[in-house]
Protein backbone atom coordinates (compact mmCIF):
# COMPACT_ATOMS: atom_id res chain seq x y z
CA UNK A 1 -27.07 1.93 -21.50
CA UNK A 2 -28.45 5.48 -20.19
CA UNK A 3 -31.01 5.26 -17.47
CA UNK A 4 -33.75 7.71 -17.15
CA UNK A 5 -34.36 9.34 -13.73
CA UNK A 6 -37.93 7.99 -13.89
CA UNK A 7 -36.36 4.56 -14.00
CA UNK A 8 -35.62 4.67 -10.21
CA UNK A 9 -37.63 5.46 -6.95
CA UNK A 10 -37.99 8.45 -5.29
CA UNK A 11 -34.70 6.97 -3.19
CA UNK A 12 -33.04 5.60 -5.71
CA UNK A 13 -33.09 8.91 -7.24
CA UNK A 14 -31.56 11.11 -4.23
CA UNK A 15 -28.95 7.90 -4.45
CA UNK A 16 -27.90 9.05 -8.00
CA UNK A 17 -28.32 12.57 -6.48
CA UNK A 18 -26.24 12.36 -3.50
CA UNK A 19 -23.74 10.10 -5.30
CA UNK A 20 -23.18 13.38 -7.57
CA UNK A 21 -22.86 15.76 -4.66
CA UNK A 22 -20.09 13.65 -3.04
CA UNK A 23 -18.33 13.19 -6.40
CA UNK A 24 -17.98 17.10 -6.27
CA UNK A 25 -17.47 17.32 -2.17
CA UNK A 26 -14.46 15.13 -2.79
CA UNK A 27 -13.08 17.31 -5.76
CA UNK A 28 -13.12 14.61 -8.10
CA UNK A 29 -13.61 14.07 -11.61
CA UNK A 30 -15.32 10.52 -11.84
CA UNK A 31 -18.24 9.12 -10.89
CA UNK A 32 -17.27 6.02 -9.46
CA UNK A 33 -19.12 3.05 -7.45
CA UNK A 34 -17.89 3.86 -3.74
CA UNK A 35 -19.54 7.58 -5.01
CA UNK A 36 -22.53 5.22 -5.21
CA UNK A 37 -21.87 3.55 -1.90
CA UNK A 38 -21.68 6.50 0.03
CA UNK A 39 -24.49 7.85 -1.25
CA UNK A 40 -26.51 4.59 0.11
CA UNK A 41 -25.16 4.59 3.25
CA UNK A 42 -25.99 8.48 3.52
CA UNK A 43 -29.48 7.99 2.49
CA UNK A 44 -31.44 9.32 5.42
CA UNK A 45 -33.77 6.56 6.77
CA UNK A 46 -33.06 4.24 3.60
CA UNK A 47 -33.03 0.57 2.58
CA UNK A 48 -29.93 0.38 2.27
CA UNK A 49 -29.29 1.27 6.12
CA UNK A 50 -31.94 -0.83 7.46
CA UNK A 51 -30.52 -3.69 5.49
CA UNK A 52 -27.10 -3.50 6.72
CA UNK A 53 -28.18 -2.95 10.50
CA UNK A 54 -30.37 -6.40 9.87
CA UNK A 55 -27.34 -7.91 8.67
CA UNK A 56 -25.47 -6.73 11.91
CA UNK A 57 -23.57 -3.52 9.96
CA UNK A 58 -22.39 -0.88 11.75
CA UNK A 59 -23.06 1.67 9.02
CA UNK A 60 -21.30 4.30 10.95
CA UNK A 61 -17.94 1.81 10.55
CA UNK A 62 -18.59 1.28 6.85
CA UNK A 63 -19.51 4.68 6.24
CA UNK A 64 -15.99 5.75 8.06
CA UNK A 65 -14.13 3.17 5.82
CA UNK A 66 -15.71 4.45 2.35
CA UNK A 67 -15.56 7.69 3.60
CA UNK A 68 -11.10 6.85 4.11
CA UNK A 69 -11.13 5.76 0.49
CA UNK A 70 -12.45 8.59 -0.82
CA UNK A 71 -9.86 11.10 1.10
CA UNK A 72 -7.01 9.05 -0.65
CA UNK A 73 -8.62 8.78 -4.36
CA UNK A 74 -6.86 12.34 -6.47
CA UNK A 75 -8.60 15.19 -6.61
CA UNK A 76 -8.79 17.82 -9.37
CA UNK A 77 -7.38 21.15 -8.87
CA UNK A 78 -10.49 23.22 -10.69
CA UNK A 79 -14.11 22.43 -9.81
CA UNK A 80 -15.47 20.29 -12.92
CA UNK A 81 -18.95 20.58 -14.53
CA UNK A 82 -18.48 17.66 -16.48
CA UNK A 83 -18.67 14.33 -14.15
CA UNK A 84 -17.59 11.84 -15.96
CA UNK A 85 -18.93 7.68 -14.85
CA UNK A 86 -16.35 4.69 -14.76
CA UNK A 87 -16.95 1.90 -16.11
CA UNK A 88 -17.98 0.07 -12.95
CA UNK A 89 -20.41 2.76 -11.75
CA UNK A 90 -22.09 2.27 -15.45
CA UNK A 91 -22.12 -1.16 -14.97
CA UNK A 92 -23.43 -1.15 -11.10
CA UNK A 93 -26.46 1.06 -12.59
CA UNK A 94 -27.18 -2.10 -15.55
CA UNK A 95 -26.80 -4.62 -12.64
CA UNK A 96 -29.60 -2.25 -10.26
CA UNK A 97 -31.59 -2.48 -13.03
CA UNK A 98 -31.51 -6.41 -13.76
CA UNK A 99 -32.11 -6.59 -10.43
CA UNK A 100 -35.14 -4.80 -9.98
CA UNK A 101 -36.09 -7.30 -13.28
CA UNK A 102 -35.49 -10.06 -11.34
CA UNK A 103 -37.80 -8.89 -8.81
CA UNK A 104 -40.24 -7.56 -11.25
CA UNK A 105 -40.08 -4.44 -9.76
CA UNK A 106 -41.08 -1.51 -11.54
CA UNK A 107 -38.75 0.96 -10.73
CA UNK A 108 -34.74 0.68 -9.66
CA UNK A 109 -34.90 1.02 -5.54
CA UNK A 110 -31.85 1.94 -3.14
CA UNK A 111 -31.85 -2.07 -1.96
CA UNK A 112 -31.77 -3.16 -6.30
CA UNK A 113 -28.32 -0.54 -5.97
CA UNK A 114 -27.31 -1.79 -2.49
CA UNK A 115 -27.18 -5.39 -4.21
CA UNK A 116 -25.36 -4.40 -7.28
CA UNK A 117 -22.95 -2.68 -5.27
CA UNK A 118 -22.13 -6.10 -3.53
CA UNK A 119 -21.04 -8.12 -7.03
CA UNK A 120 -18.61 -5.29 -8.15
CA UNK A 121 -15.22 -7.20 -8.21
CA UNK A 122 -12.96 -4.19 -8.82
CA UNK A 123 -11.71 -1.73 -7.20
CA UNK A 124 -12.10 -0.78 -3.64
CA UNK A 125 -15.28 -1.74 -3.35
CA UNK A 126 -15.49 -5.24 -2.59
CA UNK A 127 -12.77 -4.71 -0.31
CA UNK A 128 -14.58 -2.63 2.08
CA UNK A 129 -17.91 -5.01 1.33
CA UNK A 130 -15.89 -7.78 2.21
CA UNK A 131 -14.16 -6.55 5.41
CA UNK A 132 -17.79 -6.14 6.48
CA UNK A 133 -19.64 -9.19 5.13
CA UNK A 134 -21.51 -7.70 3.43
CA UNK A 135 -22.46 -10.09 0.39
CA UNK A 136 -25.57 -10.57 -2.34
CA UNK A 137 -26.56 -13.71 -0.16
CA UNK A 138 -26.46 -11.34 2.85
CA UNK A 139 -28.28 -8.84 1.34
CA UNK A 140 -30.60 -10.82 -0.29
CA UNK A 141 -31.97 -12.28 2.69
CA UNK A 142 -32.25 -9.52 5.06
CA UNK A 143 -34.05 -7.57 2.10
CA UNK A 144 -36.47 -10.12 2.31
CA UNK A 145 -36.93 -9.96 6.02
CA UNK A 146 -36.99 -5.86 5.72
CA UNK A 147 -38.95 -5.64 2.65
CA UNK A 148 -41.31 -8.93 2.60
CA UNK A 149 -43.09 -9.61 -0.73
CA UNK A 150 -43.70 -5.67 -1.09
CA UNK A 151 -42.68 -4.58 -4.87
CA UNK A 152 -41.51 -0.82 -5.94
């Protein structure tokens, strides 16, 4: 499935934007979901952080821990033009968007990202989700305390 930009709002874009930008701060080839994650936690006044410090998150500590992963992951020798997405960033983007179905939301939003970030079950990940407690039931309910009945 390829998702448009205009699929996602205005955050959820500099989320796909930022995501990018670390992929190629890190040197490295793929586009993978703690890409993604960092990106959300590095979203300047986003959902994503206002959710997690609801939720009790330091997102300075998870930020730090992501951030520990992605020093360790290989890095290419040559910068790359070509960024190429795992499978489990492809298939965090399809869960965003069934999420943002399931809200009937229009567009994909940082928090519809944030929550398919939380039922990846590979890689690093849900390790570093985990070691924080940060969960879908988590999420869901401080989104719902943060974001009320609004839609996007």
């Amino acid at each position: 499935m390829v998702l448009r930009p205009d699929e996602f709002t205005e955050q959820g874009q500099e989320v796909l934007w930022l995501s990018d930008k670390i992929v190629r701060r890190y040197k490295h080839s793929q586009w993978d979901a703690e890409h993604l994650l960092l990106a959300l936690l590095e979203l300047k006044n986003g959902v994503p952080s206002e959710i997690l410090r609801h939720m009790d998150v330091s997102v300075e500590a998870i930020t730090a821990r992501v951030i520990e992963t992605l020093d360790v992951a290989p890095k290419t020798v040559h910068e790359t033009t070509q960024l190429y997405p795992t499978p489990r960033s492809i298939r965090l983007l399809e869960n965003a968007k069934a999420e943002a179905e399931r809200f009937k939301d229009e567009f994909i939003g940082a928090e519809h990202l944030l929550i398919a970030a939380t039922m990846e079950r590979q890689g690093d990940l849900p390790r570093i989700l985990e070691e924080f407690q940060v969960n879908p039931e988590k999420v869901y309910q401080a989104l719902a305390e943060v974001r009320g009945t609004h839609r996007v």
